[in-house]
Structure formats: structure tokens, C-alpha cells
PDB file of N, CA and C in Angstrom:
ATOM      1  N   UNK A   1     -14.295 -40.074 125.165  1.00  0.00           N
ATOM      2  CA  UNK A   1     -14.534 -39.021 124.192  1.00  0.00           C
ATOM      3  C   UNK A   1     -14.337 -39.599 122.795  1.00  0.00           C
ATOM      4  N   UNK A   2     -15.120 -39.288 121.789  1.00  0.00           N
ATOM      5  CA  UNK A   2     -15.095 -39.580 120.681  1.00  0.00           C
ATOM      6  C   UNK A   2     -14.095 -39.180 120.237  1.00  0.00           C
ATOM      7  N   UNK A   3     -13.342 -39.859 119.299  1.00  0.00           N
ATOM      8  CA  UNK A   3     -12.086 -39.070 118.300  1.00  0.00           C
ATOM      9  C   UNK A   3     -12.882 -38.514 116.532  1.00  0.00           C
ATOM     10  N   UNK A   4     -12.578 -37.902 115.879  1.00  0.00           N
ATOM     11  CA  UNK A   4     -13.359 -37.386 114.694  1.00  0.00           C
ATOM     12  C   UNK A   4     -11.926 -36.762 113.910  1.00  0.00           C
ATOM     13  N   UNK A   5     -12.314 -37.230 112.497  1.00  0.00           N
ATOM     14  CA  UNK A   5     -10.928 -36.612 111.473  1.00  0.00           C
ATOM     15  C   UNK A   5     -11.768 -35.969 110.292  1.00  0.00           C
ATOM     16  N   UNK A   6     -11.021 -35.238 109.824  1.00  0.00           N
ATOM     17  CA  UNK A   6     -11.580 -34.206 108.951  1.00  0.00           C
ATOM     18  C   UNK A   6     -10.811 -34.137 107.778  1.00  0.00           C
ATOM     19  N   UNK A   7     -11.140 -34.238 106.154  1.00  0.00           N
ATOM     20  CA  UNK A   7     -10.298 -34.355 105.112  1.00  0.00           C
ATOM     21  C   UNK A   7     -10.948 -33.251 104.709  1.00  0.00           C
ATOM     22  N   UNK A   8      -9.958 -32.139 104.623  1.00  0.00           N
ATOM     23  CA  UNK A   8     -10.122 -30.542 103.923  1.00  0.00           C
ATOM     24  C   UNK A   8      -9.660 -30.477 102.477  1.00  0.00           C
ATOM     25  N   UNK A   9     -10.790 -30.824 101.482  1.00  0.00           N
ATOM     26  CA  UNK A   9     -10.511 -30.375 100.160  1.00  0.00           C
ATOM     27  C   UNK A   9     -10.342 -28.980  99.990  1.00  0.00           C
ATOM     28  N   UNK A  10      -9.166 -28.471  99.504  1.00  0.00           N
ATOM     29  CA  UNK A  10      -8.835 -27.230  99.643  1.00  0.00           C
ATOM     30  C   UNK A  10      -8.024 -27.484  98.269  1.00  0.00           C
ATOM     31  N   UNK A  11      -8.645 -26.915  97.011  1.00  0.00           N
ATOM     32  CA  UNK A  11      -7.481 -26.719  95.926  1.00  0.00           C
ATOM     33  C   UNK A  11      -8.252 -25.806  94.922  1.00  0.00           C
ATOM     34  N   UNK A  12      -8.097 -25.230  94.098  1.00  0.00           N
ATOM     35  CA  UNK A  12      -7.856 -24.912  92.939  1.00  0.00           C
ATOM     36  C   UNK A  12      -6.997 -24.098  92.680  1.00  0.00           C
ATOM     37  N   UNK A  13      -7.083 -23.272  91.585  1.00  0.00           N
ATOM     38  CA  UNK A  13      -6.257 -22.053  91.263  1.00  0.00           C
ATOM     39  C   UNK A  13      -6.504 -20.787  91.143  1.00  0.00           C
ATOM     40  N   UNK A  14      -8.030 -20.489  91.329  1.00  0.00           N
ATOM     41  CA  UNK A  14      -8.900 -19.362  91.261  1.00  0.00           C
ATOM     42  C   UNK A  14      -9.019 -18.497  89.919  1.00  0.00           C
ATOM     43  N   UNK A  15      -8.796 -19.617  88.904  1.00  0.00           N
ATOM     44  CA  UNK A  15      -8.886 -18.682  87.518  1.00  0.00           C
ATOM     45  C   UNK A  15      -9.854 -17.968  87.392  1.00  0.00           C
ATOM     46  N   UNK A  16     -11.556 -18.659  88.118  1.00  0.00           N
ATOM     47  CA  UNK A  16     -12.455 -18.187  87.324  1.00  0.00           C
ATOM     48  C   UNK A  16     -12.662 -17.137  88.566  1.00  0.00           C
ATOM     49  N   UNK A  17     -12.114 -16.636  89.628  1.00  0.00           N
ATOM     50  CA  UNK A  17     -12.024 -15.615  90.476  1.00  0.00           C
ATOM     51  C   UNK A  17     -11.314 -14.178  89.668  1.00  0.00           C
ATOM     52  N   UNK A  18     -10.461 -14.659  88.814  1.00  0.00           N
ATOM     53  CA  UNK A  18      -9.420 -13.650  87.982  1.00  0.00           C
ATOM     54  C   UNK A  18      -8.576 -12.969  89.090  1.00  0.00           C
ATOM     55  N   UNK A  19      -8.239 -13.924  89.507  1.00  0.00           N
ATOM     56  CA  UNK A  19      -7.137 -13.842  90.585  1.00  0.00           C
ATOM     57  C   UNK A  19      -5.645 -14.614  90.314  1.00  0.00           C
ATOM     58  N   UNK A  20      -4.306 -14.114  90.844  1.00  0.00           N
ATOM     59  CA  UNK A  20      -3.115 -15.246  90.608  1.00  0.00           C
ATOM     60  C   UNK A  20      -3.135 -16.282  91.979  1.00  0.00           C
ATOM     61  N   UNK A  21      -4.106 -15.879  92.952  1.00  0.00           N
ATOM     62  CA  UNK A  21      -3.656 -16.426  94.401  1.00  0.00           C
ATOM     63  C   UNK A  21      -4.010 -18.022  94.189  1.00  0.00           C
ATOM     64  N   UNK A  22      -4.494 -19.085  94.673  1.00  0.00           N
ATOM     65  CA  UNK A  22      -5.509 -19.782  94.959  1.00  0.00           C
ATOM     66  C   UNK A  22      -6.677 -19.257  95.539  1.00  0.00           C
ATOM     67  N   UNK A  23      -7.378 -20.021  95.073  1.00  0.00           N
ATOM     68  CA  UNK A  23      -8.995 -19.741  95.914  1.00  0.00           C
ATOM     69  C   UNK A  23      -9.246 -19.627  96.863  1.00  0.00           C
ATOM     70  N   UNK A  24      -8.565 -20.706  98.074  1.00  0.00           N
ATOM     71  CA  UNK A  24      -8.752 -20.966  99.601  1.00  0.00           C
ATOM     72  C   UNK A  24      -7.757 -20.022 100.370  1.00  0.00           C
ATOM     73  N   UNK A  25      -7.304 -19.023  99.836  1.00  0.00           N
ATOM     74  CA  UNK A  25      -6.455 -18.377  99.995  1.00  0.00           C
ATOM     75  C   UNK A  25      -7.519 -16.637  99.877  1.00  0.00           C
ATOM     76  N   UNK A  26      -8.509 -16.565  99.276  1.00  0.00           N
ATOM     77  CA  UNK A  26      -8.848 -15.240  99.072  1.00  0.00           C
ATOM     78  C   UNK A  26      -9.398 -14.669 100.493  1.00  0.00           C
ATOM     79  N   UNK A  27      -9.855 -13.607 100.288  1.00  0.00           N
ATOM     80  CA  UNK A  27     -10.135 -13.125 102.239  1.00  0.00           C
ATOM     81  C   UNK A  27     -12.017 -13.293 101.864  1.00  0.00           C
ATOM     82  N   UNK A  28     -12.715 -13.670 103.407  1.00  0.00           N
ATOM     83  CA  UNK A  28     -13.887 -13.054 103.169  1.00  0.00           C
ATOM     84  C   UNK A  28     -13.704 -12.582 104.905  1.00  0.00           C
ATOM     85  N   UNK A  29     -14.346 -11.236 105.002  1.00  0.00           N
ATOM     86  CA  UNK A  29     -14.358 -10.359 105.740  1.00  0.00           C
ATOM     87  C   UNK A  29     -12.686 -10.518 106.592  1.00  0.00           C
ATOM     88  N   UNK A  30     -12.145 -10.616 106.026  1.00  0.00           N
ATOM     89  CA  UNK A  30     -10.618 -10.197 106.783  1.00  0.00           C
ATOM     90  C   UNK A  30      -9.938 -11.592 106.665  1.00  0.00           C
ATOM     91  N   UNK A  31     -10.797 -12.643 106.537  1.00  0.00           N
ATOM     92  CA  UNK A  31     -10.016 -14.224 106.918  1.00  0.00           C
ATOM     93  C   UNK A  31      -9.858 -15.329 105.823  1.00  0.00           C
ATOM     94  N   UNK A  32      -8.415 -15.624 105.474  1.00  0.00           N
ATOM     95  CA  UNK A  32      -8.402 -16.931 103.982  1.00  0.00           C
ATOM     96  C   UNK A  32      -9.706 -17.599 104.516  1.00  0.00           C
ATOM     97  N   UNK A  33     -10.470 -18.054 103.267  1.00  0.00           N
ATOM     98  CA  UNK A  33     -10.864 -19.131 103.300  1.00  0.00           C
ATOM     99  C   UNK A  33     -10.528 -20.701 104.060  1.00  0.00           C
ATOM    100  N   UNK A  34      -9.781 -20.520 103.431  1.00  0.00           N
ATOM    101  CA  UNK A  34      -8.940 -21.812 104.196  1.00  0.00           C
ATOM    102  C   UNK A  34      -8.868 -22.050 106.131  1.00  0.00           C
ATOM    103  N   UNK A  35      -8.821 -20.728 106.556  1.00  0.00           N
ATOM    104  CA  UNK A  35      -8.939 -20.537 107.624  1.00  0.00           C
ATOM    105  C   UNK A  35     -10.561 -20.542 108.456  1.00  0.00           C
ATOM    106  N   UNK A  36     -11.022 -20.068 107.838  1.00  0.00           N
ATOM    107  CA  UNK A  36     -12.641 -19.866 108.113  1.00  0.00           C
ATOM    108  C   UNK A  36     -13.020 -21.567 108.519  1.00  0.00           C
ATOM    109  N   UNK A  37     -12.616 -22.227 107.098  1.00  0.00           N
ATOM    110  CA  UNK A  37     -13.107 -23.280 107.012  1.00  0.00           C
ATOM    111  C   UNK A  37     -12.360 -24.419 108.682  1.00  0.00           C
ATOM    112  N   UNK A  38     -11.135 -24.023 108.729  1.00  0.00           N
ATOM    113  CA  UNK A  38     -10.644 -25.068 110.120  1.00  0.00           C
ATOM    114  C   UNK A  38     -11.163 -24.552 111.236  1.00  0.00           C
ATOM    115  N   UNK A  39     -11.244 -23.030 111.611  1.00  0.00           N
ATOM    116  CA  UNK A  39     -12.100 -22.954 112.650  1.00  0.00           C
ATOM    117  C   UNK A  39     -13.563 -23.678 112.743  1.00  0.00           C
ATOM    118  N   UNK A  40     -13.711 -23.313 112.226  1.00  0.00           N
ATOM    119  CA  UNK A  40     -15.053 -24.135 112.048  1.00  0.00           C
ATOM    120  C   UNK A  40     -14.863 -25.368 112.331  1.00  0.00           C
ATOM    121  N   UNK A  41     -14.097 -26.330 111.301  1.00  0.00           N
ATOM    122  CA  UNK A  41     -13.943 -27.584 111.864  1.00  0.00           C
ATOM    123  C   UNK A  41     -13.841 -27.987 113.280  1.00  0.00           C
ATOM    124  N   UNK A  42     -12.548 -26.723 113.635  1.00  0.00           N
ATOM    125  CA  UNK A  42     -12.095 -27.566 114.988  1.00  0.00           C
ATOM    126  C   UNK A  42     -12.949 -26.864 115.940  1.00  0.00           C
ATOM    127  N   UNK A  43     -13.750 -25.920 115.627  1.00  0.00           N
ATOM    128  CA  UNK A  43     -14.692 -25.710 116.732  1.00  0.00           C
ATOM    129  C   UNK A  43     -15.900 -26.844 116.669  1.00  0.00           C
ATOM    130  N   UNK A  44     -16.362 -27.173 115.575  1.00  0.00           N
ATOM    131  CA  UNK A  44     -17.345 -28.223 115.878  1.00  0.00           C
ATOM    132  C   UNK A  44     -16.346 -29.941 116.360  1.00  0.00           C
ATOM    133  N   UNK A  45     -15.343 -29.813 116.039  1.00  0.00           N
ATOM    134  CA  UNK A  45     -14.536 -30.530 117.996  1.00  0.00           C
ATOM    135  C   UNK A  45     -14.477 -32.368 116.656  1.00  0.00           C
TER     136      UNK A  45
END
């Protein structure tokens, strides 16, 4: 089986959102960003 690594750029500060959170942190349909994005990863394996 192949092995595969994944480097998740995940930063800002979400100024231009006009938010205090971070960015990768905001929800889209119920889920951080941040989260959306590793499923994904680790579903494509």
C-alpha cells in the first residue's frame, strides 16, 4: 500500500471575514473549515 502525507495550510486571522475567530475555524453548513478540509483528506486515503 502506498503511504501519502498531507501539509494543511490552515492560517489566517479572518479580518477580512469581520470576524475575531480564525478563518479555518468558521462553519460552512454546520462544519469548521478546518474539518471539512481533513475529511476530505483522509477520505481520499
Amino acid at each position: 500500500m502506498d503511504s501519502y502525507k498531507a501539509v494543511v495550510l490552515a492560517a489566517g486571522k479572518g479580518t477580512r471575514m469581520n470576524s475575531d475567530i480564525p478563518k479555518v475555524l468558521h462553519k460552512i453548513c454546520g462544519s469548521e473549515m478546518l474539518n471539512i478540509l481533513l475529511d476530505t483528506t483522509f477520505t481520499a486515503g
